[in-house]
Protein backbone atom coordinates (compact mmCIF):
# COMPACT_ATOMS: atom_id res chain seq x y z
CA UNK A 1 -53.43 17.31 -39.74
CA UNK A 2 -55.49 15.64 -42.46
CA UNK A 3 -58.14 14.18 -40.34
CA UNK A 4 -59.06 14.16 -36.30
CA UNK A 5 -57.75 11.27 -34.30
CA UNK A 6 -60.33 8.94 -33.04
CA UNK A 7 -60.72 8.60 -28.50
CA UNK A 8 -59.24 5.50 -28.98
CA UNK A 9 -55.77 6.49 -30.91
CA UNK A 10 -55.85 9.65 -29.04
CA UNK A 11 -55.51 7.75 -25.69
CA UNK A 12 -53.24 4.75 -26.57
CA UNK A 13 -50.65 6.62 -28.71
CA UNK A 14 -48.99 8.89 -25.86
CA UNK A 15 -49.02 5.62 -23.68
CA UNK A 16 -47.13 3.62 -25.89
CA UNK A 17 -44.83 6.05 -27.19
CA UNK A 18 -43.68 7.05 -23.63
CA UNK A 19 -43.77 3.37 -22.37
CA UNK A 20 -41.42 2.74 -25.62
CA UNK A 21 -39.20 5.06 -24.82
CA UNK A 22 -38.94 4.12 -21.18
CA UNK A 23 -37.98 0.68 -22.90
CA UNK A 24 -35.26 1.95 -24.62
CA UNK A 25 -33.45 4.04 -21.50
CA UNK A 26 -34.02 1.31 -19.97
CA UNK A 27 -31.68 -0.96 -22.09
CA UNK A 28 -29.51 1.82 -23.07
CA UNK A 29 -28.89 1.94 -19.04
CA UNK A 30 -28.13 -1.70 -18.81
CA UNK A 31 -26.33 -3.02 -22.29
CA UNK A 32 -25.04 0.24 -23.63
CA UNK A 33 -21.73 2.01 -23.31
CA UNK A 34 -19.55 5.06 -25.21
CA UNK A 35 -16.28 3.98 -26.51
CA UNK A 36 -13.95 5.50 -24.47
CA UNK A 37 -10.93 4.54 -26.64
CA UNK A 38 -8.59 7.49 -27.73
CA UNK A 39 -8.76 8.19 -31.76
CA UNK A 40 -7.14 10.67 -34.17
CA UNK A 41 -9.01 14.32 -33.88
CA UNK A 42 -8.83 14.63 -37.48
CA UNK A 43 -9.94 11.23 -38.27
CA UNK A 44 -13.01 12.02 -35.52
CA UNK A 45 -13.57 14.84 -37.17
CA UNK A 46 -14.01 13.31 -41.21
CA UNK A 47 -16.52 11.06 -39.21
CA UNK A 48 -18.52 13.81 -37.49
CA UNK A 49 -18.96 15.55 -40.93
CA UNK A 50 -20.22 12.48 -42.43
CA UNK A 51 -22.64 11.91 -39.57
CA UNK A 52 -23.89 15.50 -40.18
CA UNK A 53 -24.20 15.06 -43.94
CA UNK A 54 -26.19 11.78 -43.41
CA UNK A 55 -28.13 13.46 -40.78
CA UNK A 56 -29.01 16.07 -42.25
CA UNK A 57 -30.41 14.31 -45.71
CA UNK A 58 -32.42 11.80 -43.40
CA UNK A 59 -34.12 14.75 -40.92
CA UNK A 60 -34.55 17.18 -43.63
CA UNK A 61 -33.98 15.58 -47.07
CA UNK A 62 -36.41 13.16 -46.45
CA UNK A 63 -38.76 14.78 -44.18
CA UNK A 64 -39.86 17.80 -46.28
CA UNK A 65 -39.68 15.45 -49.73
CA UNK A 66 -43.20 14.00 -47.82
CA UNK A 67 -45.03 17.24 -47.02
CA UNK A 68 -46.23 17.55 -51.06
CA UNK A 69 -49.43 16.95 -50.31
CA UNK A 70 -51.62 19.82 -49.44
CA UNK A 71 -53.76 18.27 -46.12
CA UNK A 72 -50.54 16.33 -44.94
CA UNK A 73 -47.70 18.49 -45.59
CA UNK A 74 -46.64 19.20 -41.76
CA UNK A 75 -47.70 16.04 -40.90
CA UNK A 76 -45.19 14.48 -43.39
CA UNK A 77 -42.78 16.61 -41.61
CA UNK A 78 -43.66 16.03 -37.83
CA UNK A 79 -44.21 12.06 -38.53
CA UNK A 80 -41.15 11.62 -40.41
CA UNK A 81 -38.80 13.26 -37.73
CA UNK A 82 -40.84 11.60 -35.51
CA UNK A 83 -40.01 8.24 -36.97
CA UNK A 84 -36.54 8.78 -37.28
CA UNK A 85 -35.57 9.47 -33.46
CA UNK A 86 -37.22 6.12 -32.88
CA UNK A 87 -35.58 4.45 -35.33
CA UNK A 88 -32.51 5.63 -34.96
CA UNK A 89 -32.36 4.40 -31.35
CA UNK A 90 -33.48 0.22 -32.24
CA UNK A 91 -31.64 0.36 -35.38
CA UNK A 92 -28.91 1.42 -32.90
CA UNK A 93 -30.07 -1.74 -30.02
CA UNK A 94 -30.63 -4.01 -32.99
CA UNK A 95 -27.89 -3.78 -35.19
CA UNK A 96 -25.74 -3.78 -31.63
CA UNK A 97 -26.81 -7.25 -30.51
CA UNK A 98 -26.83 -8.50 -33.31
CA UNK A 99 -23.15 -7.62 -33.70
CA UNK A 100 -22.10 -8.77 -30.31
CA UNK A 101 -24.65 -11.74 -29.21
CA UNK A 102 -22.21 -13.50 -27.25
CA UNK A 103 -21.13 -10.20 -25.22
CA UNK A 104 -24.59 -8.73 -24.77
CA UNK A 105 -23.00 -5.44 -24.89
CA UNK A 106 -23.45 -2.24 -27.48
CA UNK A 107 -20.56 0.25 -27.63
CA UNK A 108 -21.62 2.76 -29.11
CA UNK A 109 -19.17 4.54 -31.54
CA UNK A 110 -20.11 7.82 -33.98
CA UNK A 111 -19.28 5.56 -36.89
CA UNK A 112 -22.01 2.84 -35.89
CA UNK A 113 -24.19 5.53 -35.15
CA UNK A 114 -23.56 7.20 -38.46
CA UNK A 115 -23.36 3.95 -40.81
CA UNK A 116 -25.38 1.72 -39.21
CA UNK A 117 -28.44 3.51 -37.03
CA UNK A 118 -28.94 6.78 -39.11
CA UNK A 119 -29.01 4.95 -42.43
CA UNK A 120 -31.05 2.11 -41.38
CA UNK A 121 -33.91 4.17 -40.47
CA UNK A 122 -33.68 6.11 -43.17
CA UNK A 123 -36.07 2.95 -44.87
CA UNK A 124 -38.24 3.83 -42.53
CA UNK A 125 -38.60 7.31 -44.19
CA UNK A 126 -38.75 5.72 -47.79
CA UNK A 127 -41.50 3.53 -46.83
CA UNK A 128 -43.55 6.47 -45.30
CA UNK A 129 -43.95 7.92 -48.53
CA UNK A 130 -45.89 4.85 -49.73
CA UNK A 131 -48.30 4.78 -46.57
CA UNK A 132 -48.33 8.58 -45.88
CA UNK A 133 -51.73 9.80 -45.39
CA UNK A 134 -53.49 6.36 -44.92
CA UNK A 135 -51.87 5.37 -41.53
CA UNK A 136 -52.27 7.12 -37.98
CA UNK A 137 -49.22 7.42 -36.49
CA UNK A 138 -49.62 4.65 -33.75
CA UNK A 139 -49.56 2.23 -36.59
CA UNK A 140 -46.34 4.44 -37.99
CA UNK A 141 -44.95 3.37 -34.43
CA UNK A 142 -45.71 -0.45 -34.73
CA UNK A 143 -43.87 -0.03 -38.38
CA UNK A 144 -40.33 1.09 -37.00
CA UNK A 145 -39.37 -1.50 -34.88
CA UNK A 146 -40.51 -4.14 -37.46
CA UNK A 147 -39.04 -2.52 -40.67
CA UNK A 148 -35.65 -1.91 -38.84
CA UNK A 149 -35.40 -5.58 -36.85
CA UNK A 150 -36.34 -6.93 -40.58
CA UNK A 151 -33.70 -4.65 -42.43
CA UNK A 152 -31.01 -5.04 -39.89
CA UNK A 153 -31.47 -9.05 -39.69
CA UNK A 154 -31.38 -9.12 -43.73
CA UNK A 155 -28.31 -7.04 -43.93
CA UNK A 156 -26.76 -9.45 -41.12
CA UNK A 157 -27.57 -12.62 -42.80
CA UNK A 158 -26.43 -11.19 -46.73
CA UNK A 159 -22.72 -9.87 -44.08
CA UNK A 160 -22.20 -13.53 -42.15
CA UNK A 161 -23.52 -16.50 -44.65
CA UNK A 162 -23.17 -14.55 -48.01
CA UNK A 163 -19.94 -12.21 -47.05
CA UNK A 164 -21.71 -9.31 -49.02
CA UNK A 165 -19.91 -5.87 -48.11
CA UNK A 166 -21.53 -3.38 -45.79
CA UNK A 167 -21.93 -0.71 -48.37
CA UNK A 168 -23.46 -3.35 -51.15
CA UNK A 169 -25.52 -4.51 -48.04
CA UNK A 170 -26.78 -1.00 -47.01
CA UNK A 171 -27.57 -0.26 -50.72
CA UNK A 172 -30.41 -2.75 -50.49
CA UNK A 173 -32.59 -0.22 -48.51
CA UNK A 174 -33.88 1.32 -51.42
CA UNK A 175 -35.30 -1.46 -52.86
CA UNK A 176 -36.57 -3.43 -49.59
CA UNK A 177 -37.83 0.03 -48.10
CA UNK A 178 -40.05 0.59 -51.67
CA UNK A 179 -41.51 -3.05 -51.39
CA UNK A 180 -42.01 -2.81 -47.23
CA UNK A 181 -43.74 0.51 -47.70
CA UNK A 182 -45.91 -1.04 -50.70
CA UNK A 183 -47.18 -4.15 -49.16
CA UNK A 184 -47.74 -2.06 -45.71
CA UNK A 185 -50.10 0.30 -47.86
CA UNK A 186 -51.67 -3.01 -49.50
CA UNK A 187 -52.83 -4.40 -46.29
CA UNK A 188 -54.00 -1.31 -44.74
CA UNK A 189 -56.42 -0.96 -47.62
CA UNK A 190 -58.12 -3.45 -50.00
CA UNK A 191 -59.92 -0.47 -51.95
CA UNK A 192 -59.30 3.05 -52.02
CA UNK A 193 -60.86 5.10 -50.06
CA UNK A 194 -63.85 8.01 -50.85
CA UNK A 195 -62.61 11.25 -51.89
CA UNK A 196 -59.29 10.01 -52.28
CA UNK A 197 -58.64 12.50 -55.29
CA UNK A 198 -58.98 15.61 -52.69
CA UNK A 199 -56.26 14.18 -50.45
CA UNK A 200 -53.91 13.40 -52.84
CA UNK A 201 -53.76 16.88 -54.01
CA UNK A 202 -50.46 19.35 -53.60
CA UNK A 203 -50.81 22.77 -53.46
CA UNK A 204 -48.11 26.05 -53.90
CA UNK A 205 -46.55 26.35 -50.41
CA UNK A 206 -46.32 22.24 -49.78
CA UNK A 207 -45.27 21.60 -53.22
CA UNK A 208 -42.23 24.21 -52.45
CA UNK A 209 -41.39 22.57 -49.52
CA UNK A 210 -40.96 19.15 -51.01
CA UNK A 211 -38.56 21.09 -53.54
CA UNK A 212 -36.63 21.78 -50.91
CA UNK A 213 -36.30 18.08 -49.47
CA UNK A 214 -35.63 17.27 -52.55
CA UNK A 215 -32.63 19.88 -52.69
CA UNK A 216 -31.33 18.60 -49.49
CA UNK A 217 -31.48 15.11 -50.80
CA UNK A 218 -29.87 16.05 -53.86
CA UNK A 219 -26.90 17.45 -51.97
CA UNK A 220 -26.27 15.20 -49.77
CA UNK A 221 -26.40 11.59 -51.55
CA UNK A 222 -23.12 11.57 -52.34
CA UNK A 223 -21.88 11.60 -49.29
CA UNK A 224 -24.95 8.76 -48.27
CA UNK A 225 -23.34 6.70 -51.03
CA UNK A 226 -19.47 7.09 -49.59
CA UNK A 227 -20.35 6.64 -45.99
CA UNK A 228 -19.29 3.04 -45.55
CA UNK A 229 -16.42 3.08 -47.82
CA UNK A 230 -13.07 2.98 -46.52
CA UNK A 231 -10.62 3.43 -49.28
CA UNK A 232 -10.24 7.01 -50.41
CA UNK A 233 -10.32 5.85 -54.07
CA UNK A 234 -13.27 4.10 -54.06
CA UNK A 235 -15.20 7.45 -51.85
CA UNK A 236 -13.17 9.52 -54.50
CA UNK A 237 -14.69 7.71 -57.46
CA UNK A 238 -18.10 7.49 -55.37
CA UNK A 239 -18.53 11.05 -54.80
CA UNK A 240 -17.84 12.28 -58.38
CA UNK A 241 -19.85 9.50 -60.13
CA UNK A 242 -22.61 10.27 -57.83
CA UNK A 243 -23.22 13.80 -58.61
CA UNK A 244 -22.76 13.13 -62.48
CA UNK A 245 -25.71 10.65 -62.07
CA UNK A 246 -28.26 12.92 -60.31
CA UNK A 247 -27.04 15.71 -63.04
CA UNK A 248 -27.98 13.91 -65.68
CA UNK A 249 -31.10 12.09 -64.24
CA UNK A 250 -31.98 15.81 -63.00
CA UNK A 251 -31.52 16.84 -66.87
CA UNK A 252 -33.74 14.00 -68.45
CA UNK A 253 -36.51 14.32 -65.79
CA UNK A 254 -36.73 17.89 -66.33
CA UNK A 255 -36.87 17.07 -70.17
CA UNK A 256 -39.22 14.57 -69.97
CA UNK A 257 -41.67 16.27 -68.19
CA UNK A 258 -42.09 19.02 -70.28
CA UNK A 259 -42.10 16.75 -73.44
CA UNK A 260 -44.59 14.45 -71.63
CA UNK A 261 -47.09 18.12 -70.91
CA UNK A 262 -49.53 19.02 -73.65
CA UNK A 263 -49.09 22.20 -72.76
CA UNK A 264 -44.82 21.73 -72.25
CA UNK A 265 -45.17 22.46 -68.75
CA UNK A 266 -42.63 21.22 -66.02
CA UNK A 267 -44.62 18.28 -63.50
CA UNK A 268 -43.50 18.99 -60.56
CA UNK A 269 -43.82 15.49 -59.22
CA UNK A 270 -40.96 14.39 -61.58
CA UNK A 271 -38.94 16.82 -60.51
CA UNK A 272 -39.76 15.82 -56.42
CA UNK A 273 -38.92 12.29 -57.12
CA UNK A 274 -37.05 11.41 -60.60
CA UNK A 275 -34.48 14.04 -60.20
CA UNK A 276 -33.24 11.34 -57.44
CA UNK A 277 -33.53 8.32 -59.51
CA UNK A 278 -29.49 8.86 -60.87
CA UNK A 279 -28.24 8.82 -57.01
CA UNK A 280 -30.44 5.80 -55.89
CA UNK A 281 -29.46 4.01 -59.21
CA UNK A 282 -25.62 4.06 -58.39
CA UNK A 283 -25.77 3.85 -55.29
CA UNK A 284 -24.49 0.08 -55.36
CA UNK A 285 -22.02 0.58 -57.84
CA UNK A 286 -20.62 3.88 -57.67
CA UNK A 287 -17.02 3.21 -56.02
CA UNK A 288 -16.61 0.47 -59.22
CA UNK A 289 -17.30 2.74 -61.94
CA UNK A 290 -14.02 4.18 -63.21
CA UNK A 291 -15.23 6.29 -65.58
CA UNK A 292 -17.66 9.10 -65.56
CA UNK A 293 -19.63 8.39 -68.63
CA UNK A 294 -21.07 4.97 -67.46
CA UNK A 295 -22.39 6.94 -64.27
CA UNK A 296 -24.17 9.23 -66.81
CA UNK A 297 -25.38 6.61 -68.82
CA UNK A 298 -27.14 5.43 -65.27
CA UNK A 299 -28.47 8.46 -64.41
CA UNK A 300 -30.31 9.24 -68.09
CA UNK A 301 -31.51 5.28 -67.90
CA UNK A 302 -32.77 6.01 -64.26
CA UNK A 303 -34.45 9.51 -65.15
CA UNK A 304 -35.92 7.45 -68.01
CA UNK A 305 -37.89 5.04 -65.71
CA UNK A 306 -38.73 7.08 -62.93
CA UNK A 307 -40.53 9.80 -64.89
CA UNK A 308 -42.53 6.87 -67.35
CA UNK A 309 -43.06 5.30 -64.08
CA UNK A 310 -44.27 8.86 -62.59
CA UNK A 311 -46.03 9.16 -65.60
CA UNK A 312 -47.88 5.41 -65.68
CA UNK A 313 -47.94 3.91 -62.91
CA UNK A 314 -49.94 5.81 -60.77
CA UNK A 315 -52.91 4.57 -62.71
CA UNK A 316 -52.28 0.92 -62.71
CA UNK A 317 -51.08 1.17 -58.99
CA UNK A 318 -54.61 2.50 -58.04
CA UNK A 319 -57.10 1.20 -60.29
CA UNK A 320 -55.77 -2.05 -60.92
CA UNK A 321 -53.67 -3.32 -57.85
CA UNK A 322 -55.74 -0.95 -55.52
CA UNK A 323 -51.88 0.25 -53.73
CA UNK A 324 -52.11 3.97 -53.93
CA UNK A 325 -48.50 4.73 -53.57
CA UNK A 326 -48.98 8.18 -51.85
CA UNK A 327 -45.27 9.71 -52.70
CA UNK A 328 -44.22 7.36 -55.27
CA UNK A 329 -41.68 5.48 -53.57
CA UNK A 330 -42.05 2.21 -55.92
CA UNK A 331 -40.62 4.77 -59.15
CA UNK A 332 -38.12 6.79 -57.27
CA UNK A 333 -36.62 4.17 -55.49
CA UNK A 334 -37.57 0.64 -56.27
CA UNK A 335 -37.38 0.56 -60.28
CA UNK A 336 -34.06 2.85 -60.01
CA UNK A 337 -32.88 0.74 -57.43
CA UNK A 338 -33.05 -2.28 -59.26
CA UNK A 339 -31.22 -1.06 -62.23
CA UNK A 340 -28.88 -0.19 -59.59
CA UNK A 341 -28.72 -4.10 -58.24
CA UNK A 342 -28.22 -5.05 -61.94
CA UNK A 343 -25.28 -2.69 -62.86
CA UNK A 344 -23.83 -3.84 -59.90
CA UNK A 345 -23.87 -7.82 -60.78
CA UNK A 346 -22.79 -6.83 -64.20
CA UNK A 347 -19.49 -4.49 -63.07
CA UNK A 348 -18.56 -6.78 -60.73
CA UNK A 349 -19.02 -9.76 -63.26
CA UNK A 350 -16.75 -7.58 -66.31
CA UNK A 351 -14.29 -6.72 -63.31
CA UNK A 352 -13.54 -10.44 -63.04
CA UNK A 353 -13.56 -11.02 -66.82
CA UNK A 354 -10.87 -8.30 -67.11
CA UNK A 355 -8.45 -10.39 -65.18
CA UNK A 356 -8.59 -13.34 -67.45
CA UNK A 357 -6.18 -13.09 -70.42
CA UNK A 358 -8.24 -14.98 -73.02
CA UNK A 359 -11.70 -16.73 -73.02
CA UNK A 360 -15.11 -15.50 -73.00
CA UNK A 361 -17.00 -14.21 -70.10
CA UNK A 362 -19.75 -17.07 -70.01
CA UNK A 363 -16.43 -19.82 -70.52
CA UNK A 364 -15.01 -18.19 -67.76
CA UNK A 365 -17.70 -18.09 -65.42
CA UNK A 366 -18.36 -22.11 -67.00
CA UNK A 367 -14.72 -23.18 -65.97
CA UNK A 368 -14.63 -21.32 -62.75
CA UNK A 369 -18.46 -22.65 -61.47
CA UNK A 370 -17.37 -25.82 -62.40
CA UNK A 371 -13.93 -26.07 -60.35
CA UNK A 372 -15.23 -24.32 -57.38
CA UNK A 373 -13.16 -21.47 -57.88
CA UNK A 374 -13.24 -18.12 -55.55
CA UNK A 375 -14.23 -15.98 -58.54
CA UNK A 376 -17.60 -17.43 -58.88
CA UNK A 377 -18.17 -16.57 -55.15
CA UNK A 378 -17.74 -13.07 -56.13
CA UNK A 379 -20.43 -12.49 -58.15
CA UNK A 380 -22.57 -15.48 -56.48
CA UNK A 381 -23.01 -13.88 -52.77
CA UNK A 382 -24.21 -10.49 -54.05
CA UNK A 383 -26.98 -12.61 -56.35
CA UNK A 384 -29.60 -12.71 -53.64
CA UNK A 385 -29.05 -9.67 -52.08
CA UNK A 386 -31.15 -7.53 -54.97
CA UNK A 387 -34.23 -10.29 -55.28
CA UNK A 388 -34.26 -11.16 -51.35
CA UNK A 389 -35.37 -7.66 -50.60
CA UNK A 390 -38.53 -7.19 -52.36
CA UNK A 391 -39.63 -10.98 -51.08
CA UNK A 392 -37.65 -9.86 -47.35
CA UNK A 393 -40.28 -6.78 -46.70
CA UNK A 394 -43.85 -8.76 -47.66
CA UNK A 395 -42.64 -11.87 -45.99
CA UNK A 396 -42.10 -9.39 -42.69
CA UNK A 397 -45.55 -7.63 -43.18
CA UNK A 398 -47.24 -11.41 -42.69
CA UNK A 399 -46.89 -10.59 -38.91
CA UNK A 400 -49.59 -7.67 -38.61
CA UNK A 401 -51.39 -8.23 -41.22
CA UNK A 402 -51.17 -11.80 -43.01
CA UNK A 403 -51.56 -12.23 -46.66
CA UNK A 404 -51.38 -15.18 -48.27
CA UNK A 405 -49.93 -13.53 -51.46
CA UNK A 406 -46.91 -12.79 -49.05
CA UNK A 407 -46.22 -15.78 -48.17
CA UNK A 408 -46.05 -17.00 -51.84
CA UNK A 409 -43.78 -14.02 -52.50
CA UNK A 410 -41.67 -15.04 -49.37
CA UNK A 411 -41.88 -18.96 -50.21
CA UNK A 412 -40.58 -18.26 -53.67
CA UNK A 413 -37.48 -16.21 -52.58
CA UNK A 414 -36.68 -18.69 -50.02
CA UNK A 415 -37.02 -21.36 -52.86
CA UNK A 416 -34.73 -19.52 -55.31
CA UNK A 417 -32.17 -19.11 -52.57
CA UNK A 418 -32.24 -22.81 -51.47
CA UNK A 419 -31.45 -23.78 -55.10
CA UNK A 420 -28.43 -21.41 -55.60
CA UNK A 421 -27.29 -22.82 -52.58
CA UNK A 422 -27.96 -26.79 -53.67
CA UNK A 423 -26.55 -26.23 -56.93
CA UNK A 424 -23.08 -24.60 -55.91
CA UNK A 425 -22.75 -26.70 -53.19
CA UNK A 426 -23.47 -29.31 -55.92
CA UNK A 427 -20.83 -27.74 -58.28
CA UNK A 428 -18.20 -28.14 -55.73
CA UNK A 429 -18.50 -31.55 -54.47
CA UNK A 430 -18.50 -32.71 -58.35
CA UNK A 431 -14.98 -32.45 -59.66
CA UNK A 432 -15.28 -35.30 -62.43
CA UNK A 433 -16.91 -33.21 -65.01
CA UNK A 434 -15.07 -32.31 -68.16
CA UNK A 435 -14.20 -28.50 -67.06
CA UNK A 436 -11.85 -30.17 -63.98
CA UNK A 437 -9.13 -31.29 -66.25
CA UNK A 438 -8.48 -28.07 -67.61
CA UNK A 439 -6.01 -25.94 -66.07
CA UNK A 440 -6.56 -23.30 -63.72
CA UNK A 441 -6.61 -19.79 -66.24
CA UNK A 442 -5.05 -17.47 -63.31
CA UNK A 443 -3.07 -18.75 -60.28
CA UNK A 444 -4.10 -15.89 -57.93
CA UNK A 445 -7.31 -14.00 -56.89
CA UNK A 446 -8.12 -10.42 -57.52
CA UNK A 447 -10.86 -10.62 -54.13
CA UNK A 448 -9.47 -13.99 -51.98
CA UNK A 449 -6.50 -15.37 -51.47
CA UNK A 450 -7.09 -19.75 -52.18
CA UNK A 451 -7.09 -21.61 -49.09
CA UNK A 452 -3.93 -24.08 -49.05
């Protein structure tokens, strides 16, 4: 344990961890059942080995990637598994109601327990690394129910009013969990605190540990990638293009980091962190890409920006901003993340263009904006899924610690999201502009069928 407990912490944090967990037998007594319904062994079975793969990358992947530093490395460990048990059981209540309001009743199924509770708490993990060291862990157990509730309510508001996917949806964590984590570490301190530099050292036996986090992370993201897709193509094409990312960002962080050394000497901080940027980068767009070269072309772009960021942004971070991002979850999973969101727009943009016979890409996007076609709503709902969840996680922190630079952050996504909204609802009530009168360039759609 880096430092002793106060009287205070040390009295209130057994209380309201047991009184929590009274809370939640006592509403998994009343609103919770097992699905009783008879399934296919096999079928059981493919979902049991997912759960394990997920399982495993969340309780030891992640766990043991946060015990680097030398004064915190078992209680990385401890706090992390810690946090998971919790929020796997109200990402389990939350995503449950939320599903069924009108029934007020969770069934609970391996797959939703799998899919929906394991990998939602999982951002609970990610933002830990930002925080880790500079929180007590009755303030860790404040974060969980917050940072799940705000995650799970995001993902069902992108799923009802913008039809995004649930794996699209569920690739959001990284980015949300790196901006949650960042602003949680922003509020807890304005300045960084005295002897900082001694804490925030690693040492042999911890720094060997988080290698093998890392290694369990690196092994099991493909199958984190493929859990919520259904078609065996698309998990086919997720799997492969998966590993060839983390290969190659595992390949350029490795090169990097001995290029970046005076000496040539491997940093073993890129390797804990950017060796992962290629899985978190196509994550959102791995079942899409068709060929392997494009997920390569990811992972060396990812590697790329999570070892400069490794490299830089430490300094700005902590002199500058005053964040001290403990594990460097804003590099690892935030910048890669985003590139990740981009790609994603962009296939899914060229994957409409490819149906059109002729035309450009902007004429084609022109025509079908303009005539209110179902194509446009492709690419349109997943827009605000990447930018709502860096504004999603500050605009949540507001409620234990209120900033007013969060609720500019907040008020600005909620602007840019109003104004998509005004101007395609505008688009589609206008039909007397010049692109109505010509004709429609392709009769059927690749994604909707056109209502009658």
């Amino acid at each position: 344990m880096g430092s002793k407990y106060p009287p205070s912490l040390r009295v209130c944090l057994p209380w309201w961890a047991l009184a929590l967990e009274a809370a939640f037998i006592l509403v998994f007594f009343f609103y919770t059942s097992y699905d009783t319904s008879s399934k296919n062994q096999k079928t059981l079975m493919e979902t049991y080995r997912g759960f394990q793969d997920v399982t495993v990358m969340a309780a030891l992947g992640m766990s043991f990637l946060a015990s680097s530093l030398r004064r915190y490395s078992w209680s990385g460990v401890a706090f992390s598994l810690f946090l998971l048990v919790l929020g796997v059981q109200w990402a389990l209540l939350v995503d449950g109601f939320l599903e069924n309001v009108s029934t007020g009743k969770v069934v609970i199924t391996l797959l939703r327990y799998r899919d929906l509770a394991t990998m939602s708490a999982v951002s609970v993990l990610i933002s830990l690394g930002a925080i880790l060291g500079k929180a007590n862990l009755l303030q860790l157990l404040v974060m969980v129910p917050l940072e799940v509730t705000a995650f799970s309510t995001m993902r069902m508001v992108n799923r009802r009013f913008l039809n995004i996917d649930d794996h699209s949806n569920m690739m959001h964590i990284y980015v949300f969990s790196a901006y949650f984590g960042l602003t949680v570490a922003y509020c807890l301190s304005r300045g960084l605190p005295s002897g900082i530099q001694e804490k925030d050292r690693t040492a042999t036996s911890p720094s060997l540990f988080a290698m093998l986090g890392t290694l369990f992370l690196w092994t099991f993201w493909p199958s984190f990638n493929c859990a919520l897709l259904n078609d065996p193509n698309e998990r086919k094409n997720a799997v492969f293009n998966t590993y060839y990312a983390l290969a190659v960002s595992t390949v350029t962080a490795t090169s990097v980091s001995a290029w970046a050394h005076p000496q040539g000497k491997i940093n073993m901080t890129h390797i804990h962190n950017a060796v992962l940027a290629g899985g978190v980068a196509v994550g959102a767009s791995c079942h899409l890409i068709s060929s392997p070269w494009l997920a390569m072309v990811l992972g060396f772009v990812a590697g790329l920006i999570s070892s400069a960021g490794a490299e830089c942004l430490p300094v700005c971070f902590n002199q500058v901003l005053g964040v001290h991002d403990t594990c460097g979850v804003y590099y690892t999973f935030s910048l890669p993340g985003l590139l990740g969101g981009i790609t994603y727009i962009v296939l899914l943009t060229l994957q409409i263009s490819w149906t059109k016979n002729s035309m450009s890409l902007g004429w084609n996007l022109a025509i079908t904006m303009a005539e209110g076609g179902d194509e446009e709503v492709v690419v349109w709902r997943h827009l605000p899924g990447v930018p709502s969840s860096p504004f999603m996680a500050p605009a949540t922190e507001t409620t234990t610690a209120p900033n007013y630079r969060n609720h500019i952050f907040s008020s600005f996504g909620c602007w840019i999201l109003s104004k998509s909204i005004q101007e395609k609802q505008g688009l589609f009530e206008n039909k007397t502009t010049s692109f109505h009168h010509c004709s429609p360039l392709y009769s059927t759609n690749t994604y909707y069928s056109k209502a009658s």
